[in-house]
PDB file of N, CA and C in Angstrom:
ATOM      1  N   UNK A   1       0.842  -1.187   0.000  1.00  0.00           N
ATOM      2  CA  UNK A   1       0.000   0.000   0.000  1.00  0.00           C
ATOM      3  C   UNK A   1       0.880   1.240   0.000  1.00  0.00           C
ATOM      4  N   UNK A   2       0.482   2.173  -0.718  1.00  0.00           N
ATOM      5  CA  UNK A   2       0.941   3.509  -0.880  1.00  0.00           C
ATOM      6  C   UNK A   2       0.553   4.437   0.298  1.00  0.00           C
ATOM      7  N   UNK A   3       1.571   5.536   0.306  1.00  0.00           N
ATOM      8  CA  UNK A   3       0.840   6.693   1.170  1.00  0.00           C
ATOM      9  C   UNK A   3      -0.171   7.143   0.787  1.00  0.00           C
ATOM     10  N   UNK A   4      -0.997   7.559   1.851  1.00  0.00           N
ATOM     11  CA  UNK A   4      -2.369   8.147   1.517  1.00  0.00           C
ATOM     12  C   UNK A   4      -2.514   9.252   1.224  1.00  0.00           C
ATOM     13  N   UNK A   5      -1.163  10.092   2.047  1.00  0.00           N
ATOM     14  CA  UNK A   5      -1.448  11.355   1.668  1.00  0.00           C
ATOM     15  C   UNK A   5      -0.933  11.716   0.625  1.00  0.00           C
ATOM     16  N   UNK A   6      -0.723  11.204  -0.480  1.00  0.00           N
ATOM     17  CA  UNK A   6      -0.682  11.553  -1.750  1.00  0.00           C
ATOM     18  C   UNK A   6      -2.118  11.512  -2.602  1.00  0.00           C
ATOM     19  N   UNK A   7      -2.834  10.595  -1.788  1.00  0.00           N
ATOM     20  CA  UNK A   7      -4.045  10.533  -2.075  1.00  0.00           C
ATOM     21  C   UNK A   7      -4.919  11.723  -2.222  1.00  0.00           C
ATOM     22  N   UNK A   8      -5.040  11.973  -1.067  1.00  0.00           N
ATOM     23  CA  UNK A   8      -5.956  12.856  -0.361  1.00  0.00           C
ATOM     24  C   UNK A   8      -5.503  14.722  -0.447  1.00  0.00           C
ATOM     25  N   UNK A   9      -6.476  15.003  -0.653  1.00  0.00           N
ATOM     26  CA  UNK A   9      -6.425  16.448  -0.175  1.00  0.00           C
ATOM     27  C   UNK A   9      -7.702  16.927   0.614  1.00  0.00           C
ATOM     28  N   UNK A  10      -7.368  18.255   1.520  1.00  0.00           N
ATOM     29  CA  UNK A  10      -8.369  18.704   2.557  1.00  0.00           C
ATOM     30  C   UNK A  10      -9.005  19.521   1.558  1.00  0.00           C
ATOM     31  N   UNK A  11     -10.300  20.250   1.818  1.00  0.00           N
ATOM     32  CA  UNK A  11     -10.574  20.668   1.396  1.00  0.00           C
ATOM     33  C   UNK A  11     -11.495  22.519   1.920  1.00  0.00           C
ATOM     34  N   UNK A  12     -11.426  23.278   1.542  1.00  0.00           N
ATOM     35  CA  UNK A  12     -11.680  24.326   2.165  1.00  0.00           C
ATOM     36  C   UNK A  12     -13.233  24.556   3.164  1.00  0.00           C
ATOM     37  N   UNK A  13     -14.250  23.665   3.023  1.00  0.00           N
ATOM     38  CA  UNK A  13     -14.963  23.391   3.754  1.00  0.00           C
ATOM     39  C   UNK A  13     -15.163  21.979   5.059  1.00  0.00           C
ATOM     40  N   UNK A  14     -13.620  21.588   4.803  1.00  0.00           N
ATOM     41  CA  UNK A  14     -13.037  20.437   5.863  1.00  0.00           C
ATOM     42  C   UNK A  14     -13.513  19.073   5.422  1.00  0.00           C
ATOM     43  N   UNK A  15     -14.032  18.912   4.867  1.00  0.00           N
ATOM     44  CA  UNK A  15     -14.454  17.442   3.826  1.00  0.00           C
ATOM     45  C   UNK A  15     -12.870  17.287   3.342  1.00  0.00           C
ATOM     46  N   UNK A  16     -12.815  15.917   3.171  1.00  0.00           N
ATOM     47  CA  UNK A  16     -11.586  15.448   2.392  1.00  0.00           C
ATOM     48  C   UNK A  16     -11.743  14.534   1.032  1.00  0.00           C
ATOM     49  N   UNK A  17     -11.175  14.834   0.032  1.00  0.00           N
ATOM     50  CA  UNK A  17     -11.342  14.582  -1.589  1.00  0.00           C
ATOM     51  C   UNK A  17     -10.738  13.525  -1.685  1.00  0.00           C
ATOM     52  N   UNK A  18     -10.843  12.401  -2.611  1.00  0.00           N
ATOM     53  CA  UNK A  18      -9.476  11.556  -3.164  1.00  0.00           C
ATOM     54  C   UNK A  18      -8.962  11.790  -4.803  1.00  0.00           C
ATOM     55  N   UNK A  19      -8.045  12.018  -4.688  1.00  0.00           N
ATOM     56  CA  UNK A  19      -8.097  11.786  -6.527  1.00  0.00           C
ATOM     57  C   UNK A  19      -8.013  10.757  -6.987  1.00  0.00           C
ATOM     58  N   UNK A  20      -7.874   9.677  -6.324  1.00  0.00           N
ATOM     59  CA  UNK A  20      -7.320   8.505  -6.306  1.00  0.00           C
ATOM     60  C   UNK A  20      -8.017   7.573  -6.131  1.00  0.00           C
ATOM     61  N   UNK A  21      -7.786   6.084  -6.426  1.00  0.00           N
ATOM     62  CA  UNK A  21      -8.199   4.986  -6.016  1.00  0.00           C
ATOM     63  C   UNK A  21      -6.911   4.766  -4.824  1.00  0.00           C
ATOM     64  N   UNK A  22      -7.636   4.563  -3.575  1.00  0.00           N
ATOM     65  CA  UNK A  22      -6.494   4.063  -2.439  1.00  0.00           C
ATOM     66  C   UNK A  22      -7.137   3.456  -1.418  1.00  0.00           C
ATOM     67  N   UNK A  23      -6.014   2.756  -0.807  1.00  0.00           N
ATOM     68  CA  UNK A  23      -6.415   1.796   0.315  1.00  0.00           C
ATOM     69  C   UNK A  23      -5.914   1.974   2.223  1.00  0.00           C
ATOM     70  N   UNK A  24      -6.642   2.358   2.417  1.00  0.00           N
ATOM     71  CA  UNK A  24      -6.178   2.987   4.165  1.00  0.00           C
ATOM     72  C   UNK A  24      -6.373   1.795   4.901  1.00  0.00           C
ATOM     73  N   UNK A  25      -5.174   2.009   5.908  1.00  0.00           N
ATOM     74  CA  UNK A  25      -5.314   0.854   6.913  1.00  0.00           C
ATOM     75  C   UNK A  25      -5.911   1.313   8.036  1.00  0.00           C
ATOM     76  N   UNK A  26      -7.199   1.280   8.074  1.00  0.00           N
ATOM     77  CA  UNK A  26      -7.844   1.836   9.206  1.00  0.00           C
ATOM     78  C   UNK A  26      -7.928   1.214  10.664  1.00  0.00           C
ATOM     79  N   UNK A  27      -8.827   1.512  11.362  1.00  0.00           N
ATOM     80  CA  UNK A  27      -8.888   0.787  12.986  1.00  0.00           C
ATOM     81  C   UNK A  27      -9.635  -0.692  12.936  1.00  0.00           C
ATOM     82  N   UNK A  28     -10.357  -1.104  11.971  1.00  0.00           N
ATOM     83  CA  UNK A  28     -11.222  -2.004  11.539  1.00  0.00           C
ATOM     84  C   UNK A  28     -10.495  -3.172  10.684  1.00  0.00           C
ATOM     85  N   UNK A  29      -9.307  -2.606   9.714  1.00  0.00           N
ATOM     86  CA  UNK A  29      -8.685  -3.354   8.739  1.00  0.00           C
ATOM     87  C   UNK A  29      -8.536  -2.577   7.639  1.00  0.00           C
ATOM     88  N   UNK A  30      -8.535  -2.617   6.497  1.00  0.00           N
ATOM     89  CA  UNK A  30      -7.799  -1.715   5.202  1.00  0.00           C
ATOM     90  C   UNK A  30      -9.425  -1.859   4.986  1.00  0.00           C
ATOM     91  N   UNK A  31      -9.620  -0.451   3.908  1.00  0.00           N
ATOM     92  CA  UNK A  31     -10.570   0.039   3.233  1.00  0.00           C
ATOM     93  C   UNK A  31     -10.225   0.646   2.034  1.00  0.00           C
ATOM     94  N   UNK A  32     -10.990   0.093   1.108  1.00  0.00           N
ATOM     95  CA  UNK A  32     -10.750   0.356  -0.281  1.00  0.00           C
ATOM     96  C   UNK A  32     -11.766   2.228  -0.602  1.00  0.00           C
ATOM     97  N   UNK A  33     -10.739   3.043  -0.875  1.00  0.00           N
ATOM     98  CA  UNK A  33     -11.455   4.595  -0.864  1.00  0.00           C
ATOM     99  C   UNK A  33     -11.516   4.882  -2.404  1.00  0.00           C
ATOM    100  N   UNK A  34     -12.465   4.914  -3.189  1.00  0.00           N
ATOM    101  CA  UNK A  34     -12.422   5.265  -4.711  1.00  0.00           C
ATOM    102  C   UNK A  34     -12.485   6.493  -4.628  1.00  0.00           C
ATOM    103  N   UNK A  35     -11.133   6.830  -6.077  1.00  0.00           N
ATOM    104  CA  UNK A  35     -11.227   8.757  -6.488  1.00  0.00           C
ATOM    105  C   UNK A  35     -12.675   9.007  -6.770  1.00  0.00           C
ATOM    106  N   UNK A  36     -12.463  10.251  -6.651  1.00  0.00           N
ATOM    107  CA  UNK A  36     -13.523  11.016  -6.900  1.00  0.00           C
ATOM    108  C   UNK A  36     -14.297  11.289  -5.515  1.00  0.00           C
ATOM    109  N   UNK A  37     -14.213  10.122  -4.272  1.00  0.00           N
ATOM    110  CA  UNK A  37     -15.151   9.936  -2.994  1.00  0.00           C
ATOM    111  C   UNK A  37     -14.943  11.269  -1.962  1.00  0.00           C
ATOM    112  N   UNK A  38     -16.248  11.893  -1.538  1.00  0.00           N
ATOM    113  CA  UNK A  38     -15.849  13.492  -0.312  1.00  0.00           C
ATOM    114  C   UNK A  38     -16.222  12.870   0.875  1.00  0.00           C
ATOM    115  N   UNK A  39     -15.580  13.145   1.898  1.00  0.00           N
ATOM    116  CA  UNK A  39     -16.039  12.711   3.121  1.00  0.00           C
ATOM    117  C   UNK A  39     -15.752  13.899   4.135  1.00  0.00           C
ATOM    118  N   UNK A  40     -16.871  14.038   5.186  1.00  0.00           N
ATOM    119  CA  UNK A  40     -17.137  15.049   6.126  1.00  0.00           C
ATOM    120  C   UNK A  40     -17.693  14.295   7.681  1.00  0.00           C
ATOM    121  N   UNK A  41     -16.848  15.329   7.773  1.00  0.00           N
ATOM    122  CA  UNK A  41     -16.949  14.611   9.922  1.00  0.00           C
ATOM    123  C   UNK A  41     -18.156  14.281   9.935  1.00  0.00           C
ATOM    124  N   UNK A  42     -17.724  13.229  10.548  1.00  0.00           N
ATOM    125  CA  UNK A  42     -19.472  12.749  11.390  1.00  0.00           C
ATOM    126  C   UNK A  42     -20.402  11.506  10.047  1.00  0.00           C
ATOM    127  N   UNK A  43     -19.630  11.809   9.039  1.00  0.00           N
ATOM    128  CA  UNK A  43     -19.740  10.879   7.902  1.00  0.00           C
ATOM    129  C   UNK A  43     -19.285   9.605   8.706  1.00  0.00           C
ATOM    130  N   UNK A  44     -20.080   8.385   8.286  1.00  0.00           N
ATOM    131  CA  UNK A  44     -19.515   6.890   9.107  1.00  0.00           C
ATOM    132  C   UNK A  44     -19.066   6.235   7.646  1.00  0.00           C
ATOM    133  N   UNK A  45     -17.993   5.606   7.459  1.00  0.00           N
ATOM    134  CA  UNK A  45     -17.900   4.648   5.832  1.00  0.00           C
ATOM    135  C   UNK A  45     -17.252   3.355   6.816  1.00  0.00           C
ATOM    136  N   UNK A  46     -17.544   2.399   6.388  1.00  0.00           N
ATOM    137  CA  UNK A  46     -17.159   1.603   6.701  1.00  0.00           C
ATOM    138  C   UNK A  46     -16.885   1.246   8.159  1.00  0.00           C
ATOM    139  N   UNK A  47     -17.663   1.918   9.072  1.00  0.00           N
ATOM    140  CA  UNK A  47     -17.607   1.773  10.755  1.00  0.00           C
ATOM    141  C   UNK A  47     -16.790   2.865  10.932  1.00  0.00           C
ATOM    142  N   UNK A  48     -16.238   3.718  10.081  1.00  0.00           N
ATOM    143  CA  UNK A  48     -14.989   5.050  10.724  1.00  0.00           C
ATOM    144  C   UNK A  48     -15.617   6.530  10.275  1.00  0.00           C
ATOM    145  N   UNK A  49     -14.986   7.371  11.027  1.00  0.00           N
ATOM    146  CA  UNK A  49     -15.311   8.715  10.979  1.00  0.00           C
ATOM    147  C   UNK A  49     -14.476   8.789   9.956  1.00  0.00           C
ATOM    148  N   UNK A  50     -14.341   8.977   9.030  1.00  0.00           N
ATOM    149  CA  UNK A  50     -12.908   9.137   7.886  1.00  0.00           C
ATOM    150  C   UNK A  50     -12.353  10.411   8.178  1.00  0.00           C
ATOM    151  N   UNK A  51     -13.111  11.309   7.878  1.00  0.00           N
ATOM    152  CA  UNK A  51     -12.555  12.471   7.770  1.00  0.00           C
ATOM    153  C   UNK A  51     -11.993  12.859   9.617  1.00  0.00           C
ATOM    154  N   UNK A  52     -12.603  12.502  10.689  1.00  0.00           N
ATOM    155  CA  UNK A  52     -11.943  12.819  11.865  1.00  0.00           C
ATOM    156  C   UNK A  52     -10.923  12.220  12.252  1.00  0.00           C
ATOM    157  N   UNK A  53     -10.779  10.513  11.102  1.00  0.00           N
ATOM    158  CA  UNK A  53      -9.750   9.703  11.624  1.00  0.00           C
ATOM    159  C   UNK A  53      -8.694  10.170  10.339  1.00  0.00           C
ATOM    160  N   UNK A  54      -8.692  10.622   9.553  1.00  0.00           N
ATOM    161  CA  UNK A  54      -7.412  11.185   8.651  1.00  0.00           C
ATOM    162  C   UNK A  54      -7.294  12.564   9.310  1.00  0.00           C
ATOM    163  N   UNK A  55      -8.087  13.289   9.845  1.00  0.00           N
ATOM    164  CA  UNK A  55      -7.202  14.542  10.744  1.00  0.00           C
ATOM    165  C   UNK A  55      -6.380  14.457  11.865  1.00  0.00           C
ATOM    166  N   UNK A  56      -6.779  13.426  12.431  1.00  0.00           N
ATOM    167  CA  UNK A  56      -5.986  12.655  13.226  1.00  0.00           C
ATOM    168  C   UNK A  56      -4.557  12.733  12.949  1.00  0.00           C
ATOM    169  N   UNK A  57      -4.582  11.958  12.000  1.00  0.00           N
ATOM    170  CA  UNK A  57      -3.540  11.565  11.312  1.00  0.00           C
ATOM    171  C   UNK A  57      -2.563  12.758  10.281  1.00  0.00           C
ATOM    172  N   UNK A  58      -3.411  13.651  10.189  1.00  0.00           N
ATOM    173  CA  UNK A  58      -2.628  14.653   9.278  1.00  0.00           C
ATOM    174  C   UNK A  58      -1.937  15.142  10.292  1.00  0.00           C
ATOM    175  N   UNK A  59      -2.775  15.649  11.304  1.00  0.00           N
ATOM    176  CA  UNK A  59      -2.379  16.166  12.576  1.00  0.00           C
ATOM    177  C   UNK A  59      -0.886  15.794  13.241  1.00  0.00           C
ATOM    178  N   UNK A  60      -1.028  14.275  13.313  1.00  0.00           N
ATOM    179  CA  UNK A  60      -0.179  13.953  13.742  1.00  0.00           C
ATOM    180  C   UNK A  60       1.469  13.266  13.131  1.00  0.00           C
ATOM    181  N   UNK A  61       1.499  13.942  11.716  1.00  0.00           N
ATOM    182  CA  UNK A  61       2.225  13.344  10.471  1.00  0.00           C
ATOM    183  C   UNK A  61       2.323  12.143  10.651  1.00  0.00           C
ATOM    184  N   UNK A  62       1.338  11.246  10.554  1.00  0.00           N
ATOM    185  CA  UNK A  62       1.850   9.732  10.847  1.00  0.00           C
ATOM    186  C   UNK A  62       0.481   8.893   9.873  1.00  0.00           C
ATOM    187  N   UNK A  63       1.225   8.683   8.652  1.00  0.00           N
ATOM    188  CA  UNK A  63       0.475   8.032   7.402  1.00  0.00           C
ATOM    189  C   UNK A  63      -0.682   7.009   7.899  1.00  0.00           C
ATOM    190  N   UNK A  64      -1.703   6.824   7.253  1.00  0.00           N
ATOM    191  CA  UNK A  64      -2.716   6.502   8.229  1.00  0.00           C
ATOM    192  C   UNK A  64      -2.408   4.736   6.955  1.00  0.00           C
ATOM    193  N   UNK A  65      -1.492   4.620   6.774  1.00  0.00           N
ATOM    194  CA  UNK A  65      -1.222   3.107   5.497  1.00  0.00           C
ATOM    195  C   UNK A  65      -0.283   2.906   5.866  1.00  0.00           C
ATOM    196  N   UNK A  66      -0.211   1.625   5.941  1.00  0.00           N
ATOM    197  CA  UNK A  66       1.456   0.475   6.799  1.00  0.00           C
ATOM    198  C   UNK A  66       2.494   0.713   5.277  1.00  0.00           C
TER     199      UNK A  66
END
């Protein structure tokens, strides 16, 4: 798996974009994220907050993919 944050960008209303087809290793197990997909706090995909659990992670420079 690739970094994500090549994936991803924030976006000026705090939703996060993909351009990408990518795969995050989340708290649950890896999740397949298709480009084009917006996600906003409080959004649930796959059992995760995405967007609160990649701020997390931006936050904390620490790639959210093994």
């Amino acid at each position: 798996m690739e970094n994500a944050f090549n994936a991803f960008e924030r976006n000026p209303d705090g939703s996060w974009s993909y351009a990408r087809n990518v795969t995050l290793e989340g708290p649950g197990g890896r999740m397949q994220v298709t480009a084009g997909a917006r996600f906003y706090r409080g959004m649930v995909y796959m059992g995760v907050d995405l967007a609160r659990y990649l701020e997390a992670h931006a936050n904390s420079g620490t790639p959210p993919v093994g």
